[in-house]
N, C-alpha and C. Protein backbone atom coordinates (compact mmCIF):
# COMPACT_ATOMS: atom_id res chain seq x y z
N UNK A 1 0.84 -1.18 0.00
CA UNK A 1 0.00 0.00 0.00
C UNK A 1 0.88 1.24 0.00
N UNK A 2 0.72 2.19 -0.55
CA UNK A 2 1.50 3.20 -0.97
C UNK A 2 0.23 4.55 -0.09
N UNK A 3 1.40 5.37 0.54
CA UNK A 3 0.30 6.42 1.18
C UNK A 3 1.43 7.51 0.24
N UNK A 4 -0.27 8.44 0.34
CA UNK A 4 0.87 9.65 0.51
C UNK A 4 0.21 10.51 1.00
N UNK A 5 1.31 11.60 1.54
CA UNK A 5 1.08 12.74 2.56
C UNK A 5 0.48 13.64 1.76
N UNK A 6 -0.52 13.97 1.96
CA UNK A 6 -0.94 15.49 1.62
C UNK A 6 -0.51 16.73 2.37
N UNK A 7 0.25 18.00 2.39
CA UNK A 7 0.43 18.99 2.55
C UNK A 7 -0.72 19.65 3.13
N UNK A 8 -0.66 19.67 4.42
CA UNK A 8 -1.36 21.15 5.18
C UNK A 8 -1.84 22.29 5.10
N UNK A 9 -3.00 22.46 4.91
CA UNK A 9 -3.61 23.70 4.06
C UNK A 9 -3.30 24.70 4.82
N UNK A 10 -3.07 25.74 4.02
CA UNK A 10 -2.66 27.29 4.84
C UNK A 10 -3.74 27.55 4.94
N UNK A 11 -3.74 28.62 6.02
CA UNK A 11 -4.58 29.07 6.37
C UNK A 11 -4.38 30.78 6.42
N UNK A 12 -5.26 31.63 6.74
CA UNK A 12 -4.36 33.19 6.56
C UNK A 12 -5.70 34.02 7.14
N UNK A 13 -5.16 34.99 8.00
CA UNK A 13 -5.64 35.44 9.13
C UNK A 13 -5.32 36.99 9.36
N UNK A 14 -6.43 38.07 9.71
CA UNK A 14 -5.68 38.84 10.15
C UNK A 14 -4.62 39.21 11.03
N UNK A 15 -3.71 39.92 11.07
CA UNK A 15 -2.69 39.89 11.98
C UNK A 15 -3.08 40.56 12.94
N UNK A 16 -2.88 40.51 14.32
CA UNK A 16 -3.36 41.17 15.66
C UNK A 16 -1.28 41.20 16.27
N UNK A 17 -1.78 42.45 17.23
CA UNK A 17 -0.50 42.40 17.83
C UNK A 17 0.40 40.95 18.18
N UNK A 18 -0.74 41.10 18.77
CA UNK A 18 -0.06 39.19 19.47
C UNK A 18 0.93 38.64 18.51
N UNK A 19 0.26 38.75 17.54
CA UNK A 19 0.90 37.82 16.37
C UNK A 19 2.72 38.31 16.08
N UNK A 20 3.33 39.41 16.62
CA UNK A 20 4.48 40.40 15.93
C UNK A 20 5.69 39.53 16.43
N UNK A 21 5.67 38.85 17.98
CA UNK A 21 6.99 37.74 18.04
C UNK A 21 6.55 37.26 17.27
N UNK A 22 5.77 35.81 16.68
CA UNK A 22 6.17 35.25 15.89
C UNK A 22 6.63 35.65 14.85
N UNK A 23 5.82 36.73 13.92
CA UNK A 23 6.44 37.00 12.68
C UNK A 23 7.50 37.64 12.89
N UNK A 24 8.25 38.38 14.15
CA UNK A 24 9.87 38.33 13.97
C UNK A 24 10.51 37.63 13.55
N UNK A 25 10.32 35.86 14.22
CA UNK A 25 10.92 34.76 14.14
C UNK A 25 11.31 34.93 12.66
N UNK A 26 10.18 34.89 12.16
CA UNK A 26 10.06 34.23 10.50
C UNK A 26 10.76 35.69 9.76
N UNK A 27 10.70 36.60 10.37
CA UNK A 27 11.19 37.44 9.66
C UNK A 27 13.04 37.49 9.93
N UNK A 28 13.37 37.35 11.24
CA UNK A 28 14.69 37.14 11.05
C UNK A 28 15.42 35.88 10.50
N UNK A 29 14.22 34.98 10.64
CA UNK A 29 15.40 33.74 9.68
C UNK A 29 15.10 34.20 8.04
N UNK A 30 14.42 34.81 7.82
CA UNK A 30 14.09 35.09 6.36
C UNK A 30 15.42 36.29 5.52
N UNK A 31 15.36 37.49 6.60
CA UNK A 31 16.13 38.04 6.10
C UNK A 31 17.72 39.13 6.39
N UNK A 32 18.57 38.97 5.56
CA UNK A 32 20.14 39.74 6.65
C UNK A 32 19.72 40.85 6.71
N UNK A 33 18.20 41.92 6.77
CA UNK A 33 18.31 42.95 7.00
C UNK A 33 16.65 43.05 7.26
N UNK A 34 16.71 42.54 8.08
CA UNK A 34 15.22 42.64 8.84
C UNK A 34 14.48 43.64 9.10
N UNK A 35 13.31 43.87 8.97
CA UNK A 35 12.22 44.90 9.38
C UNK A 35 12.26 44.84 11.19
N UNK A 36 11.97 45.82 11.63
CA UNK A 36 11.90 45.76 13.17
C UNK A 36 10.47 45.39 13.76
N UNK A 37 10.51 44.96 15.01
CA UNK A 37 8.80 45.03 15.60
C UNK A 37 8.38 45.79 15.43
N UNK A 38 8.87 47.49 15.69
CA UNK A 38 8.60 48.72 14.92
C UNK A 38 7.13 48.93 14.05
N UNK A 39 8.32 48.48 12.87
CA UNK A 39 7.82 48.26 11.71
C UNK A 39 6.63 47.52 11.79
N UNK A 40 6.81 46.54 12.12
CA UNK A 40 4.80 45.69 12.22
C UNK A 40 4.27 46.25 13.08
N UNK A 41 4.60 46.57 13.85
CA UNK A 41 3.68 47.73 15.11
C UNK A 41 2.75 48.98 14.29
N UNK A 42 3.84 49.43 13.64
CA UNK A 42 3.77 50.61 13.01
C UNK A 42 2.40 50.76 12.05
N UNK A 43 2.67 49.22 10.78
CA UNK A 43 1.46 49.02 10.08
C UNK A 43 0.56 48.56 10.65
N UNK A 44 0.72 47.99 11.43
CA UNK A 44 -1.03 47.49 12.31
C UNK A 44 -1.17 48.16 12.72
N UNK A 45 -0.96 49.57 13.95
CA UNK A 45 -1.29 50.91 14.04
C UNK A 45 -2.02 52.09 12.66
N UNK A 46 -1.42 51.97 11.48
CA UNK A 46 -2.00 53.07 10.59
C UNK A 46 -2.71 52.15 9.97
N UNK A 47 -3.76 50.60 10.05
CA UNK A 47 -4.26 50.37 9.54
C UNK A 47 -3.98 49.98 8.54
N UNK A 48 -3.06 49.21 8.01
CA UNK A 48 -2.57 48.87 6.87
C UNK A 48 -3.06 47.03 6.81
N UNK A 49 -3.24 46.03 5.68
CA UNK A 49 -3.96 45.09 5.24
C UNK A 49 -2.83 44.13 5.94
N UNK A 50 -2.71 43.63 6.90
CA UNK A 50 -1.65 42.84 7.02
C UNK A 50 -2.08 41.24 7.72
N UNK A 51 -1.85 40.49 7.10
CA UNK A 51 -2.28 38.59 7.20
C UNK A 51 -1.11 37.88 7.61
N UNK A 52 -1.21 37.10 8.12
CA UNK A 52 -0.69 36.05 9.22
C UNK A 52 -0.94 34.64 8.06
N UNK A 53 -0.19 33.55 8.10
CA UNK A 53 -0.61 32.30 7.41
C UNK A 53 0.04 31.28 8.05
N UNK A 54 -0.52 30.91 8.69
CA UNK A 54 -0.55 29.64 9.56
C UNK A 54 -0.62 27.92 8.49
N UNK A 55 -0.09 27.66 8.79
CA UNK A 55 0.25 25.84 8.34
C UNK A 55 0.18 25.00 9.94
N UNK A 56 -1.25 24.46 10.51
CA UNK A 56 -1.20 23.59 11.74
C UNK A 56 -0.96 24.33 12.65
N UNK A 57 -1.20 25.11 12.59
CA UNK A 57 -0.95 26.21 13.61
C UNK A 57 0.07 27.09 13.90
N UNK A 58 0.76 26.55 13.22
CA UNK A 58 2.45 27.41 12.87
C UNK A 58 2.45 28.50 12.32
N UNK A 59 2.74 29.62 12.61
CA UNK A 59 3.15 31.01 12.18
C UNK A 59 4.19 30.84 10.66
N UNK A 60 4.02 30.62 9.40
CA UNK A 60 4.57 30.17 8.63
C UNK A 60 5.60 31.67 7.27
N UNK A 61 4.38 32.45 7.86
CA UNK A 61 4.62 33.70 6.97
C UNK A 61 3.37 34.76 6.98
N UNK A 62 3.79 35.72 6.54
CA UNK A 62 2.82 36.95 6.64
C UNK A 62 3.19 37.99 4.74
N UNK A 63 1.94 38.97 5.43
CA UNK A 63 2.19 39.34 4.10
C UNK A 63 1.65 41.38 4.10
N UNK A 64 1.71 41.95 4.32
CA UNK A 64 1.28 43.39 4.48
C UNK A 64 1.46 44.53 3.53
N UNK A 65 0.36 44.93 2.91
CA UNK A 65 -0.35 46.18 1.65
C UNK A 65 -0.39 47.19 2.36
N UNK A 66 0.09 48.08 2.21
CA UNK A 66 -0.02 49.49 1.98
C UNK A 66 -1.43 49.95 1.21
N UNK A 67 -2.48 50.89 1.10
CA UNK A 67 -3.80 51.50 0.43
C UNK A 67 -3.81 52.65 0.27
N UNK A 68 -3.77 53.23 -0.44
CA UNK A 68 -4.29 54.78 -0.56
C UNK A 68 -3.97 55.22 -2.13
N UNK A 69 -5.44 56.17 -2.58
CA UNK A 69 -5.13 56.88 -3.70
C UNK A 69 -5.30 55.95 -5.08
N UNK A 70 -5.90 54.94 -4.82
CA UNK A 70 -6.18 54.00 -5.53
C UNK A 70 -4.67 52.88 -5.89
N UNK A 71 -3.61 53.37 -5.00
CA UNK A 71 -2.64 52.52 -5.35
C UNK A 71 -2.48 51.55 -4.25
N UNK A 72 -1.86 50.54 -4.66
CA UNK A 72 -1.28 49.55 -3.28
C UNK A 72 0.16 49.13 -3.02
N UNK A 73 0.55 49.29 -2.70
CA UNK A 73 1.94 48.84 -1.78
C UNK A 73 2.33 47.34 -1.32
N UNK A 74 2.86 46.08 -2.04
CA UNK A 74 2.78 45.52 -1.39
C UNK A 74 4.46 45.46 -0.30
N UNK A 75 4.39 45.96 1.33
CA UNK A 75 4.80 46.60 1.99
C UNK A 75 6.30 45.13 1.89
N UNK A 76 5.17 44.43 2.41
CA UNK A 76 6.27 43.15 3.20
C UNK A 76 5.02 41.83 2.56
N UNK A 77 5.99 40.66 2.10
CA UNK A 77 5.82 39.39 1.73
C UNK A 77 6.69 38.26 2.41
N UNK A 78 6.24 37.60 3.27
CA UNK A 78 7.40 36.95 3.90
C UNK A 78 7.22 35.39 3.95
N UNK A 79 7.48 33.97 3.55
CA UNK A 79 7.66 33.02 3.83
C UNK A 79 9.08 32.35 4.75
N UNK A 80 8.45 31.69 5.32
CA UNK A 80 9.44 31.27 6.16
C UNK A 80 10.76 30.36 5.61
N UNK A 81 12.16 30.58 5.63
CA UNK A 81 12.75 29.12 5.12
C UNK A 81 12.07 28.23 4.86
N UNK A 82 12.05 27.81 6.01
CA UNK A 82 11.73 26.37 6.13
C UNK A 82 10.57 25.67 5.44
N UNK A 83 9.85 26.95 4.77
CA UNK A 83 8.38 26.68 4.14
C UNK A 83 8.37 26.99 2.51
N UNK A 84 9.54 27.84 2.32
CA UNK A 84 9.54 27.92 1.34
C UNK A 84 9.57 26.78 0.29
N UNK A 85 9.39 27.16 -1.38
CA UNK A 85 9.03 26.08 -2.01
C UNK A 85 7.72 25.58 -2.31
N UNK A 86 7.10 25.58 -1.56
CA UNK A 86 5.65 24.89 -1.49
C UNK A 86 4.52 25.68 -1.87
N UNK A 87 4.72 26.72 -2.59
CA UNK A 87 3.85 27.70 -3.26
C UNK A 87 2.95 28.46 -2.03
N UNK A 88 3.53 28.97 -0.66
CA UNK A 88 3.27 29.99 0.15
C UNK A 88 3.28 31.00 -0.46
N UNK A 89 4.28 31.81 -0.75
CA UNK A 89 4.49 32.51 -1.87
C UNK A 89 3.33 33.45 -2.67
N UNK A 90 2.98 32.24 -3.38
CA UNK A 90 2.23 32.57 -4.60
C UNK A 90 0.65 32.75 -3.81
N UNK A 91 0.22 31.69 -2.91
CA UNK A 91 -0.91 31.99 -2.39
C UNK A 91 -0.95 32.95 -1.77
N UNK A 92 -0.01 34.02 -1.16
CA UNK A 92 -0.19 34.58 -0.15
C UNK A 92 0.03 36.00 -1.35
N UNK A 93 0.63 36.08 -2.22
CA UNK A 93 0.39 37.28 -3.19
C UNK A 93 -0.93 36.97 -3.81
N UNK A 94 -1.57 36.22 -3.81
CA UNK A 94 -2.70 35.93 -4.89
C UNK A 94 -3.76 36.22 -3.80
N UNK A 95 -3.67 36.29 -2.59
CA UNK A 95 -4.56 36.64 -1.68
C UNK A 95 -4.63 38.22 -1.75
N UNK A 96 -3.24 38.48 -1.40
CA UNK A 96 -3.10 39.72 -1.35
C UNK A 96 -4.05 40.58 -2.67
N UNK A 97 -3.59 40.18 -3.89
CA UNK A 97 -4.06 40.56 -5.40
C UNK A 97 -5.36 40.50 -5.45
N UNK A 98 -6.07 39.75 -5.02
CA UNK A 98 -7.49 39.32 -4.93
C UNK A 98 -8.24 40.17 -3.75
N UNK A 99 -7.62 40.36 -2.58
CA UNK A 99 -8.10 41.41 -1.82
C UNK A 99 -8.12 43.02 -2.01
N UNK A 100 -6.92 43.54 -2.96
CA UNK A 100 -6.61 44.45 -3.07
C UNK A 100 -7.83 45.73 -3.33
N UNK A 101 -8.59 44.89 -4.91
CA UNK A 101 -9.67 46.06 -4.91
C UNK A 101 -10.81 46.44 -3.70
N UNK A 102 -10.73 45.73 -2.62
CA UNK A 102 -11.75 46.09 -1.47
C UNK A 102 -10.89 47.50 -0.74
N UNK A 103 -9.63 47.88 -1.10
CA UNK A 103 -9.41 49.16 -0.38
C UNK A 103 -9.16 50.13 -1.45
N UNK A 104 -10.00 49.80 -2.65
CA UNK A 104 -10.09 50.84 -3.71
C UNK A 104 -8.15 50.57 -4.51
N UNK A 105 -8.19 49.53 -4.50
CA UNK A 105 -6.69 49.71 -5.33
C UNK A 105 -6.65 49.30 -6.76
N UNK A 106 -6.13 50.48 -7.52
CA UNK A 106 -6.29 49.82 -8.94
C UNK A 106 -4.92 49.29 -9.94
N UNK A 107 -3.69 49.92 -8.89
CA UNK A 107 -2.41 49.28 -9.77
C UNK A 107 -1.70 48.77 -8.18
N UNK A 108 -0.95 47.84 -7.91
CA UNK A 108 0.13 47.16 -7.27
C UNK A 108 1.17 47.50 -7.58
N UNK A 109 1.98 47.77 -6.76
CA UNK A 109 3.32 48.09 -6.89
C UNK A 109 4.13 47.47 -5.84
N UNK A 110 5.35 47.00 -6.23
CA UNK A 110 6.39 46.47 -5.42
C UNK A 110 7.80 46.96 -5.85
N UNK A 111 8.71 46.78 -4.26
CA UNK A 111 10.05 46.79 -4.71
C UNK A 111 10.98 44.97 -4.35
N UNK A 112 11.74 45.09 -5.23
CA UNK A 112 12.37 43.08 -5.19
C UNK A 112 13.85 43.94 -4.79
N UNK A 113 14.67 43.04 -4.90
CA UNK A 113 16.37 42.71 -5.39
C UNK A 113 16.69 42.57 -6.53
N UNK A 114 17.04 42.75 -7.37
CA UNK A 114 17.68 42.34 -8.54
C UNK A 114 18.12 40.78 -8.55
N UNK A 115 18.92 40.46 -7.00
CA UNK A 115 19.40 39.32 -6.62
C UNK A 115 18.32 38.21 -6.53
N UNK A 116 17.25 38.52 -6.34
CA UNK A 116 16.04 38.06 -6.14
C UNK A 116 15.55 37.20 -6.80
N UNK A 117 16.24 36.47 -7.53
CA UNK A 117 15.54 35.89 -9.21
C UNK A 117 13.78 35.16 -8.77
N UNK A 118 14.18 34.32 -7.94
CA UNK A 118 13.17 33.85 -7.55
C UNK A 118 11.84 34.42 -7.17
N UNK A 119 11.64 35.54 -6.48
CA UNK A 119 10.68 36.40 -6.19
C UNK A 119 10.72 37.20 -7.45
N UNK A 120 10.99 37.45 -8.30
CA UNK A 120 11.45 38.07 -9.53
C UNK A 120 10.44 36.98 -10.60
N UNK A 121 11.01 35.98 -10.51
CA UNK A 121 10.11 35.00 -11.38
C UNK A 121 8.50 34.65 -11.01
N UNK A 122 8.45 34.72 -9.57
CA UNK A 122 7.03 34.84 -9.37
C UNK A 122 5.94 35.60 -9.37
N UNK A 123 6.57 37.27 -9.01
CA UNK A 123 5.71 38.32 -9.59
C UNK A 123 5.54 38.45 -11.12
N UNK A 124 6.37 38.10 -11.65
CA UNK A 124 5.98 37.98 -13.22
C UNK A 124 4.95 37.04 -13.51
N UNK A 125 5.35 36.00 -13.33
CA UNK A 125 4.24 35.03 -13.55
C UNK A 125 3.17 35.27 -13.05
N UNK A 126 2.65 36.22 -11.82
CA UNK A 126 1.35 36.74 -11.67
C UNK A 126 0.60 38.01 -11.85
N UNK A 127 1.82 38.62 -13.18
CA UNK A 127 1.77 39.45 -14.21
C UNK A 127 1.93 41.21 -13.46
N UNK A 128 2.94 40.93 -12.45
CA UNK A 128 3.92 42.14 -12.40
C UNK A 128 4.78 42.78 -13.62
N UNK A 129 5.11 43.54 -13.66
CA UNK A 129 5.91 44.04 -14.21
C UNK A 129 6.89 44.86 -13.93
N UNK A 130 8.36 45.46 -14.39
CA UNK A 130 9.15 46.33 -14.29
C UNK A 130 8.87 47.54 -15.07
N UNK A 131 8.93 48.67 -14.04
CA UNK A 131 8.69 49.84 -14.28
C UNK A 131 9.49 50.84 -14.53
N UNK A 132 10.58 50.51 -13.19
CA UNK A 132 11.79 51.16 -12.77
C UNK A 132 12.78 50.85 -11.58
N UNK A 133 13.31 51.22 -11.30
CA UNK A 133 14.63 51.11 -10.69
C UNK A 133 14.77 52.00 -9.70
N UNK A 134 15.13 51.36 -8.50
CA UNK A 134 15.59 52.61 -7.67
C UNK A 134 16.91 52.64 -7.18
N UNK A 135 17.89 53.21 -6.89
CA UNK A 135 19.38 52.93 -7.22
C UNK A 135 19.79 53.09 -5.40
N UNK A 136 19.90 52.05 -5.10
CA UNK A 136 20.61 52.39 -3.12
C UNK A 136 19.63 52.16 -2.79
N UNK A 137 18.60 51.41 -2.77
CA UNK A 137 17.47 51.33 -2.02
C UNK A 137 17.67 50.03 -0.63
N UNK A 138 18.46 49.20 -1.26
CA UNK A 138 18.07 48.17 0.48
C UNK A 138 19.79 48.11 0.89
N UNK A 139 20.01 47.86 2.12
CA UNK A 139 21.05 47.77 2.25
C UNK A 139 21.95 46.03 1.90
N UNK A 140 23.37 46.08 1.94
CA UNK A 140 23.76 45.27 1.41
C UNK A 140 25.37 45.33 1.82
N UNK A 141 25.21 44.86 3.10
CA UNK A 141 26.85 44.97 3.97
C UNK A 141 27.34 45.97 3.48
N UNK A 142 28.62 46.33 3.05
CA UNK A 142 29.10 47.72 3.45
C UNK A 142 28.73 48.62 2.38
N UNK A 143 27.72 48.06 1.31
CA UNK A 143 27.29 48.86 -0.05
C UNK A 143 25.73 48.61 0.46
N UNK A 144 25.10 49.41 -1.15
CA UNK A 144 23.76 48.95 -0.94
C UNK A 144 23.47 48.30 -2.52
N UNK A 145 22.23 48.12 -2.23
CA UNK A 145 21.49 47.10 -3.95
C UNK A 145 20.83 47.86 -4.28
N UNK A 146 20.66 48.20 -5.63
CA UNK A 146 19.49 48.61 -6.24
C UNK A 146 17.90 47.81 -6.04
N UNK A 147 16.80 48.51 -6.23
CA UNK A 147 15.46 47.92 -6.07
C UNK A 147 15.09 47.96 -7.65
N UNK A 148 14.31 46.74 -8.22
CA UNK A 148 13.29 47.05 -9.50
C UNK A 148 12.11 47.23 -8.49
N UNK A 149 11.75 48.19 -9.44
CA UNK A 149 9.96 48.81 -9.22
C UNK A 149 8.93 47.80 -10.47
N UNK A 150 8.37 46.96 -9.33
CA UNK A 150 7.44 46.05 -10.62
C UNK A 150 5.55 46.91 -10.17
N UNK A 151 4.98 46.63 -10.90
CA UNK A 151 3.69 47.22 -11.17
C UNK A 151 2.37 46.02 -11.44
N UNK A 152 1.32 46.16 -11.33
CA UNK A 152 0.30 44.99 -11.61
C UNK A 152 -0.92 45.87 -11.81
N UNK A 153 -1.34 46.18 -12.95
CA UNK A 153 -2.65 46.86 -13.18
C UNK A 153 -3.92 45.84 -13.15
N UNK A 154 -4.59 46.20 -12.15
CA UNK A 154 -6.14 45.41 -11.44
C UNK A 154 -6.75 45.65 -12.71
């Protein structure tokens, strides 16, 4: 008899304070230049769209939009290592994309890495685009990286 495992449905949730240790966790193993508690404090304070995605109860990744002026921001996208791969990712932008017009948004905008290929290949495929460039935008040990500016017209 041959089993096989089925994969754990995500699940995705608004974010409440409570929620900001965990998504540190996931945010410092995710990245060498981390957002602060601050920072998630900050957007759950001005009201900004921000989701939690749980796998079994596990804090797995989050994801937080920026609204105003008919544009959207997507602020922060985060999967965890350890989760990555498994198309978190893509569900959790496709949530995002699909929620967007309820705060009046009619184009998406993001900033990547250049280095990024991977997050690079997936906003395309859910029909981002490059717009522009921003030159010194994230840091990058004793230099910094340029940002592409990708776009998604609703």
């Amino acid at each position: 008899m041959n089993a096989q495992v089925r994969p754990s449905q995500a699940q995705f949730r608004p974010m409440t304070a409570a929620d900001v240790d965990a998504v540190m966790l996931v945010e410092l193993a995710a990245y060498p230049y981390p957002w602060t508690r601050i920072n998630f404090m900050d957007c759950l304070d001005s009201g900004y769209s921000c989701w939690v995605i749980e796998v079994d109860g596990a804090m797995v990744g989050y994801s937080i939009l920026m609204a105003g002026a008919g544009e959207g921001h997507v602020l922060n996208c985060c999967i965890s290592p350890d989760w990555q791969g498994r198309g978190l990712g893509r569900q959790a932008m496709q949530r995002l994309i699909a929620g967007a017009p309820a705060y009046g948004v009619e184009s998406l905008f993001l900033e990547v890495r250049p280095s990024n290929g991977k997050g690079i290949n997936l906003y395309e495929s859910l029909g981002f685009e490059t717009i522009g460039l921003r030159r010194n935008y994230y840091p990058a040990g004793a230099s910094r990286e340029d940002a592409l500016v990708m776009r998604l017209c609703l």
